[in-house]
Protein backbone atom coordinates (compact mmCIF):
# COMPACT_ATOMS: atom_id res chain seq x y z
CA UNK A 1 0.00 0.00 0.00
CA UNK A 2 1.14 3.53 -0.66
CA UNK A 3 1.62 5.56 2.06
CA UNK A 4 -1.35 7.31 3.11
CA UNK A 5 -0.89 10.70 5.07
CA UNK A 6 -3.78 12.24 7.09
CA UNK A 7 -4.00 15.19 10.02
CA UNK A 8 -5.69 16.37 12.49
CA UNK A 9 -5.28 19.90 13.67
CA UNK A 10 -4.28 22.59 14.93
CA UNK A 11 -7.96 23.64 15.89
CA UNK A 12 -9.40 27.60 16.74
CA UNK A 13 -10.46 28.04 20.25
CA UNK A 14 -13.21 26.63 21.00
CA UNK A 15 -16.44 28.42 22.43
CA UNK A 16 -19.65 26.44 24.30
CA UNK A 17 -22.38 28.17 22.47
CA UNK A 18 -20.67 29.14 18.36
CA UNK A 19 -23.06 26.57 17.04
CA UNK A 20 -26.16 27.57 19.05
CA UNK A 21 -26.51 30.08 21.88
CA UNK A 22 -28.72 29.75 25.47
CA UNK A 23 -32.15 27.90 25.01
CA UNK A 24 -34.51 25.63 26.19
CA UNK A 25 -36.64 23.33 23.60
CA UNK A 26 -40.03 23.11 24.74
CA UNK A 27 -41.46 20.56 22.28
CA UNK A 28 -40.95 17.18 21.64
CA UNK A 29 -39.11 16.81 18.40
CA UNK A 30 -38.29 20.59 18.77
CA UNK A 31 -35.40 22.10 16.78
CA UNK A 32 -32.47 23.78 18.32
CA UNK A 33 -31.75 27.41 16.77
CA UNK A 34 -28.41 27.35 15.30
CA UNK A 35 -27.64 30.90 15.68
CA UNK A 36 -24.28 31.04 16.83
CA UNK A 37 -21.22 32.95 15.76
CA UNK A 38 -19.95 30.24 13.41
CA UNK A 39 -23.98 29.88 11.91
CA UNK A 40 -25.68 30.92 8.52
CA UNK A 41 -28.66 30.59 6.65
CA UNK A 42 -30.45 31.32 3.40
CA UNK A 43 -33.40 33.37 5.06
CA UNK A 44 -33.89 34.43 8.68
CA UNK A 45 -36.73 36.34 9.78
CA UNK A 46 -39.39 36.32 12.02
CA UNK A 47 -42.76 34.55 11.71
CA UNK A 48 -44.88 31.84 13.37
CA UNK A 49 -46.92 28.68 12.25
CA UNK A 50 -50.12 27.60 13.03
CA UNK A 51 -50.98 24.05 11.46
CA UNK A 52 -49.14 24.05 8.49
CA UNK A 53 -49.14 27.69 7.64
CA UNK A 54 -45.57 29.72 8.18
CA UNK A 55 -46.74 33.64 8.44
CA UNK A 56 -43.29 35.58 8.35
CA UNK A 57 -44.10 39.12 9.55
CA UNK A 58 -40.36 40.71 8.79
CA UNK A 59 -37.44 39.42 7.14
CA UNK A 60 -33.64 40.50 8.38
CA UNK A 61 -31.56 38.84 4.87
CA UNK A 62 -31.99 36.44 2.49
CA UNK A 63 -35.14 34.72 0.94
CA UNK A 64 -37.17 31.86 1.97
CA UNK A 65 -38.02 29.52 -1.11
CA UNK A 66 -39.03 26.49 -1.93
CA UNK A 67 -37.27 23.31 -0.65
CA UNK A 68 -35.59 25.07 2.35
CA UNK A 69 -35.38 23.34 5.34
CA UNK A 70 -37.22 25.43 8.08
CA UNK A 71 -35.48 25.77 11.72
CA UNK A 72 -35.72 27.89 14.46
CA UNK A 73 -36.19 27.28 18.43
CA UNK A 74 -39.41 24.71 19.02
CA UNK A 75 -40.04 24.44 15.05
CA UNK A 76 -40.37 20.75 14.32
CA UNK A 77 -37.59 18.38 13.29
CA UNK A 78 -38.49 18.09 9.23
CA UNK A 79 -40.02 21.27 8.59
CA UNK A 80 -39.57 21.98 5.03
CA UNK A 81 -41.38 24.88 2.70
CA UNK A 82 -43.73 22.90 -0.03
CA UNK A 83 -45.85 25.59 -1.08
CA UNK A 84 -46.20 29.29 -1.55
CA UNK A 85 -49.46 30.89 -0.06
CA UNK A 86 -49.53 34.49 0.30
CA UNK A 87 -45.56 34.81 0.30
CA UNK A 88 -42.91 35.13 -2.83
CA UNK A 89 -40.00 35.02 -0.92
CA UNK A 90 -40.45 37.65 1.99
CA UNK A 91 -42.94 38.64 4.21
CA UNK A 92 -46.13 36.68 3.69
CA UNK A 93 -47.42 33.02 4.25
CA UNK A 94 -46.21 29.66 3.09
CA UNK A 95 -46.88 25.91 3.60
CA UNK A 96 -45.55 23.65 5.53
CA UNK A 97 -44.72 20.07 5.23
CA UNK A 98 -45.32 19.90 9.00
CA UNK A 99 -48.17 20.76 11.56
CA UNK A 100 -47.64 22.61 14.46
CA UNK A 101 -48.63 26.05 16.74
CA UNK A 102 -45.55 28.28 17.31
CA UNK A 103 -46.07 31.85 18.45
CA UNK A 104 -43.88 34.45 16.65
CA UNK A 105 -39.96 33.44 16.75
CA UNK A 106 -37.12 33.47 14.58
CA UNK A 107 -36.76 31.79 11.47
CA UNK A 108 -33.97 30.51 10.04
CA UNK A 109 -34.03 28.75 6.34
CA UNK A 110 -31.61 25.89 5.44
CA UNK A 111 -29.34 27.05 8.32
CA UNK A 112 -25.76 25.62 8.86
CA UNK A 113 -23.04 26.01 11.34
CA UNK A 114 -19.53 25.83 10.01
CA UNK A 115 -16.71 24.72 11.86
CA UNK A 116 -13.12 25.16 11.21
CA UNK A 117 -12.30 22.02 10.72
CA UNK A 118 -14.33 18.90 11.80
CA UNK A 119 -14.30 18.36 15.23
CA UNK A 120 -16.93 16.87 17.90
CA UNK A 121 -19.69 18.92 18.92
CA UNK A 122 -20.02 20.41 22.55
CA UNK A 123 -23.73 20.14 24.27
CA UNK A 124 -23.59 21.96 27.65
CA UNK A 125 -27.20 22.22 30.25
CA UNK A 126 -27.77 23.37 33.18
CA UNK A 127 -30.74 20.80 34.65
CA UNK A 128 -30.62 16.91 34.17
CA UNK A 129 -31.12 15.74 30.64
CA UNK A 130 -30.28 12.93 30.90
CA UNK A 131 -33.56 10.98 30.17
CA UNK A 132 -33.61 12.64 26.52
CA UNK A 133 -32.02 11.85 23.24
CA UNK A 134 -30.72 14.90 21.05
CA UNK A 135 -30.19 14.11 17.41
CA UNK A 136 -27.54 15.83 15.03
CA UNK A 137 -27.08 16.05 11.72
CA UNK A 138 -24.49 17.68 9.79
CA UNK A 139 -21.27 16.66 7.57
CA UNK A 140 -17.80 15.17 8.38
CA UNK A 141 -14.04 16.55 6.51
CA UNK A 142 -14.78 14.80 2.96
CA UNK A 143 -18.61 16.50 3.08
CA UNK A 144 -20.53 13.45 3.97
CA UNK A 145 -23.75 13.12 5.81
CA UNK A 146 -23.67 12.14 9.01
CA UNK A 147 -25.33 11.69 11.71
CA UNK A 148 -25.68 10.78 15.63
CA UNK A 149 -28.04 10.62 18.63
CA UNK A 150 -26.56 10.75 22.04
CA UNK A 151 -28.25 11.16 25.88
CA UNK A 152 -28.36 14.83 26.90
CA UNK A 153 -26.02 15.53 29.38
CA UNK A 154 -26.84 15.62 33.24
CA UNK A 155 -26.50 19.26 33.93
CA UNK A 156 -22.85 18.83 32.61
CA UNK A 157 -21.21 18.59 29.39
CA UNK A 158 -21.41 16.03 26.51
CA UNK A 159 -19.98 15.87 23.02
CA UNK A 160 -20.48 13.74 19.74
CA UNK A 161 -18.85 11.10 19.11
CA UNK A 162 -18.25 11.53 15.36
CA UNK A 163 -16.58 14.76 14.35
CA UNK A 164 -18.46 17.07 12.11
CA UNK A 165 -17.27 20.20 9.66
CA UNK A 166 -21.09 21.36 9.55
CA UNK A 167 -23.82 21.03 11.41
CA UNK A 168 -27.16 21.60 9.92
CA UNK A 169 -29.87 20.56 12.23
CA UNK A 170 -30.42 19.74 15.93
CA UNK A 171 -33.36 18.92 17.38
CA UNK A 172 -34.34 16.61 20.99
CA UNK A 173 -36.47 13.67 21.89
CA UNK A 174 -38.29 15.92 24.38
CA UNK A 175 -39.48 18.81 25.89
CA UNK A 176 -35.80 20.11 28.41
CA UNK A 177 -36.14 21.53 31.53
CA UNK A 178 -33.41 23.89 31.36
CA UNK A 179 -31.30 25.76 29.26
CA UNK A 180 -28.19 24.22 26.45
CA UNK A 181 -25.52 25.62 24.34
CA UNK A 182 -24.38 24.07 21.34
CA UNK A 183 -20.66 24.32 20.96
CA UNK A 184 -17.15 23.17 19.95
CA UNK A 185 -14.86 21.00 21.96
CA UNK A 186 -10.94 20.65 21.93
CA UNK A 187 -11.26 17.14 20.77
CA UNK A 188 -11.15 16.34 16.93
CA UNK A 189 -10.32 12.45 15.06
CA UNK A 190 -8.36 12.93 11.55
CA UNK A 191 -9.57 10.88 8.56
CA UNK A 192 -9.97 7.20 8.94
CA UNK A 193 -7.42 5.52 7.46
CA UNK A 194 -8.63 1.78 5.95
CA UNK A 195 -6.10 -0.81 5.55
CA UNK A 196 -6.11 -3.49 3.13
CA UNK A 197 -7.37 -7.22 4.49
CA UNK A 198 -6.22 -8.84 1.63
CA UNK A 199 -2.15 -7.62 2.08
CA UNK A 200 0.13 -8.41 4.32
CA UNK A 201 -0.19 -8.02 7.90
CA UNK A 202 2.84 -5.80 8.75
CA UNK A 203 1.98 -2.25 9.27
CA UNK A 204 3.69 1.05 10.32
CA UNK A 205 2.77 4.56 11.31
CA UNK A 206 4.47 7.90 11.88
CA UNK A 207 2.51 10.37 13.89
CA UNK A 208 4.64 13.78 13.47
CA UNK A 209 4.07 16.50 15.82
CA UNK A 210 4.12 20.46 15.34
CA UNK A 211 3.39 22.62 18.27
CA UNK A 212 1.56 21.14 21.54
CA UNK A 213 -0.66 17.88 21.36
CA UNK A 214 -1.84 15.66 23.73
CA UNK A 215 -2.55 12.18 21.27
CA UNK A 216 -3.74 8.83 20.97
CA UNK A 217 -3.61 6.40 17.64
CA UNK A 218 -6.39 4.48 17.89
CA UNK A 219 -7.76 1.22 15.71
CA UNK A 220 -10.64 -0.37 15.01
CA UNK A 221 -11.87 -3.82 13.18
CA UNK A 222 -15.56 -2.68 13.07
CA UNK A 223 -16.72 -2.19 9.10
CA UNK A 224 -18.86 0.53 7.98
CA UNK A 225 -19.12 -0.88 4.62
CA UNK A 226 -19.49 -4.68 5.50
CA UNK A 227 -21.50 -7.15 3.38
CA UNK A 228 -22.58 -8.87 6.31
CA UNK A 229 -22.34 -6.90 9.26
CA UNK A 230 -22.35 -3.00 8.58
CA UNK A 231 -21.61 -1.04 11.81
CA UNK A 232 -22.87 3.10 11.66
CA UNK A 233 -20.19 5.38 11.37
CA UNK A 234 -21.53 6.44 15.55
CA UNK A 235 -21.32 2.91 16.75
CA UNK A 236 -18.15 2.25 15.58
CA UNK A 237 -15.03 1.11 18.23
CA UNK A 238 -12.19 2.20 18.42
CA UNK A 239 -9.44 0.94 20.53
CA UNK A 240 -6.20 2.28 21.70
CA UNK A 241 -2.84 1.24 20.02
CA UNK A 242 -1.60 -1.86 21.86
CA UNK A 243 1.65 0.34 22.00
CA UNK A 244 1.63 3.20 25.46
CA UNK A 245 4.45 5.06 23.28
CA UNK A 246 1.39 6.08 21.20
CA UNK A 247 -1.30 6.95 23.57
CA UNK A 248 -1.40 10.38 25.16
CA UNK A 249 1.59 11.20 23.87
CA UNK A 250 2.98 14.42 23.06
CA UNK A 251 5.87 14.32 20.88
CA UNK A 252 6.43 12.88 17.51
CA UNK A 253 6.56 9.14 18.16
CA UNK A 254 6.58 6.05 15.07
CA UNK A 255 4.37 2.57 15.86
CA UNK A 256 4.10 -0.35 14.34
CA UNK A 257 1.31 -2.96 13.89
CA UNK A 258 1.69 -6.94 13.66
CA UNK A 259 -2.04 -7.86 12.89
CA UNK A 260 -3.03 -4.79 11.08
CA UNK A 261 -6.33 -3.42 11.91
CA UNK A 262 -9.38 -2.68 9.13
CA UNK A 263 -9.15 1.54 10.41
CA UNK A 264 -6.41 3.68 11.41
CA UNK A 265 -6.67 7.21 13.33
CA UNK A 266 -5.07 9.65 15.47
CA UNK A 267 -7.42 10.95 18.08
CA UNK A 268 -6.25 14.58 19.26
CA UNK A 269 -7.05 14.65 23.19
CA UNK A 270 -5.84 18.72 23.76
CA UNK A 271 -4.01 20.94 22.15
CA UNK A 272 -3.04 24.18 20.14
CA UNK A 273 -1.50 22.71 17.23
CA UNK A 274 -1.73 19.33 15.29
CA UNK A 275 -0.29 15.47 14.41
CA UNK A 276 0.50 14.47 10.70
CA UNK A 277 0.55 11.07 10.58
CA UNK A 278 1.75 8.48 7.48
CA UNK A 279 0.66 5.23 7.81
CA UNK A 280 2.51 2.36 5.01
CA UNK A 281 1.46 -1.34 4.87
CA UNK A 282 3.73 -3.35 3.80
CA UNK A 283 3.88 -5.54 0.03
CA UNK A 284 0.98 -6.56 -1.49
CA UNK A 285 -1.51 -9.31 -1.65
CA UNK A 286 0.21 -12.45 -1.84
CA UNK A 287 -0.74 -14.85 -4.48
């Protein structure tokens, strides 16, 4: 196998509520606002929905079309405009492909958070969440759907377990009690690197260091594309090198693998800057 080089880092500060500020959903199914410093959308203005009926009453930029995904605090998870009613693009009324009663909020269409580079996502509340599910969709560092549910946190922190370069909707199981902020963390995977089954076993990796890390390769033998037995790019497992030299370390450090895994990756734990890493499996597949 050629060698394949991958990275990870360095990553901008991170701030608790760039992907969505303070608020509490109130509905089951409910969408989080993102309306963060790193957010965006096509439209945002203000308006409110009874049944299936959106009436915007101002617009601040942009203009809501058909097709856009509708979001905003307490809209429901799948709102998208179908029809136009009164409206042709501004203030007015539109349809809905869902039915709900939301007094006047802001409206945000086909919003998106953009991070920096992908990293996992930061969920921070103040009351015990723990007995709800919050779903996240966005896209990983090749562009990618993906996608994730996780518990809410228990007045405490939480973060994804995949890392994602947008996110573009957020919404929860169930009414909160409390406030949450939507957020970045320090911790960010690089690219998965996948090894060839049919070569030879042998196996070597360079992670090289610039500026301060704190590191960990990690492996897995779990198979997102698998015939047999697919595993979702969330419930994957991965597993810390076999080798200490390699986990939490901080300097520029070279490992080696016997049985060679199906995925390769270097997990950054901390850090200001970032770990290059070139990972070479050796000869081909014998015949």
């Amino acid at each position: 196998m050629r060698p394949v080089v991958v990275s990870v880092g360095p990553l901008v500060t991170a701030a608790a509520n760039n992907i969505s500020t303070s608020q509490t959903p109130a509905v089951t199914n409910g969408q989080l606002a993102l309306n963060g410093t790193l957010a965006s959308a096509g439209f945002v203005g203000t308006g409110s929905i009874s049944n299936t009926t959106l009436t915007i009453t101002a617009v601040s930029s942009g203009v809501i079309s058909l097709g856009q995904a509708v979001s905003g605090a307490g809209v429901l998870n799948g709102a998208t405009v179908i029809g136009n009613l009164t409206g042709t693009g501004g203030a007015g009324t539109y349809l809905l492909s869902t039915s709900q009663t939301l007094s006047s909020t802001t409206i945000y269409g086909n919003a998106i958070a953009t991070l920096d580079t992908a990293r996992r996502v930061l969920f921070t509340t103040v009351s015990d969440e723990s007995a709800k599910t919050i779903y996240i969709t966005g896209t990983d560092w090749a562009g990618d759907t993906i996608s994730e549910s996780l518990t809410g946190p228990a007045a405490t922190t939480g973060y994804t377990v995949l890392d994602y370069k947008t996110v573009t909707k957020i919404y929860v199981s169930a009414a909160f009690t409390g406030a949450v902020t939507v957020g970045t963390t320090t911790v960010a995977s690089s690219p998965w690197v996948r090894m060839d089954e049919y070569a030879l076993a042998q196996s070597a990796m360079q992670a090289t260091v610039s500026g301060t890390v704190n590191y960990t390769v990690q492996t897995s033998m779990d198979d997102t594309n698998s015939p047999t037995n697919p595993v979702l790019p969330a419930s994957v497992t991965w597993v810390s090198s076999t080798d200490t030299n390699v986990v939490g370390a901080t300097a520029t450090k070279s490992t080696t693998f016997t049985a060679t895994p199906l995925f390769i990756r270097v997990l950054l734990n901390s850090g200001s800057g970032s770990v290059t890493s070139t990972v070479v499996q050796a000869g081909v597949a014998p015949y």
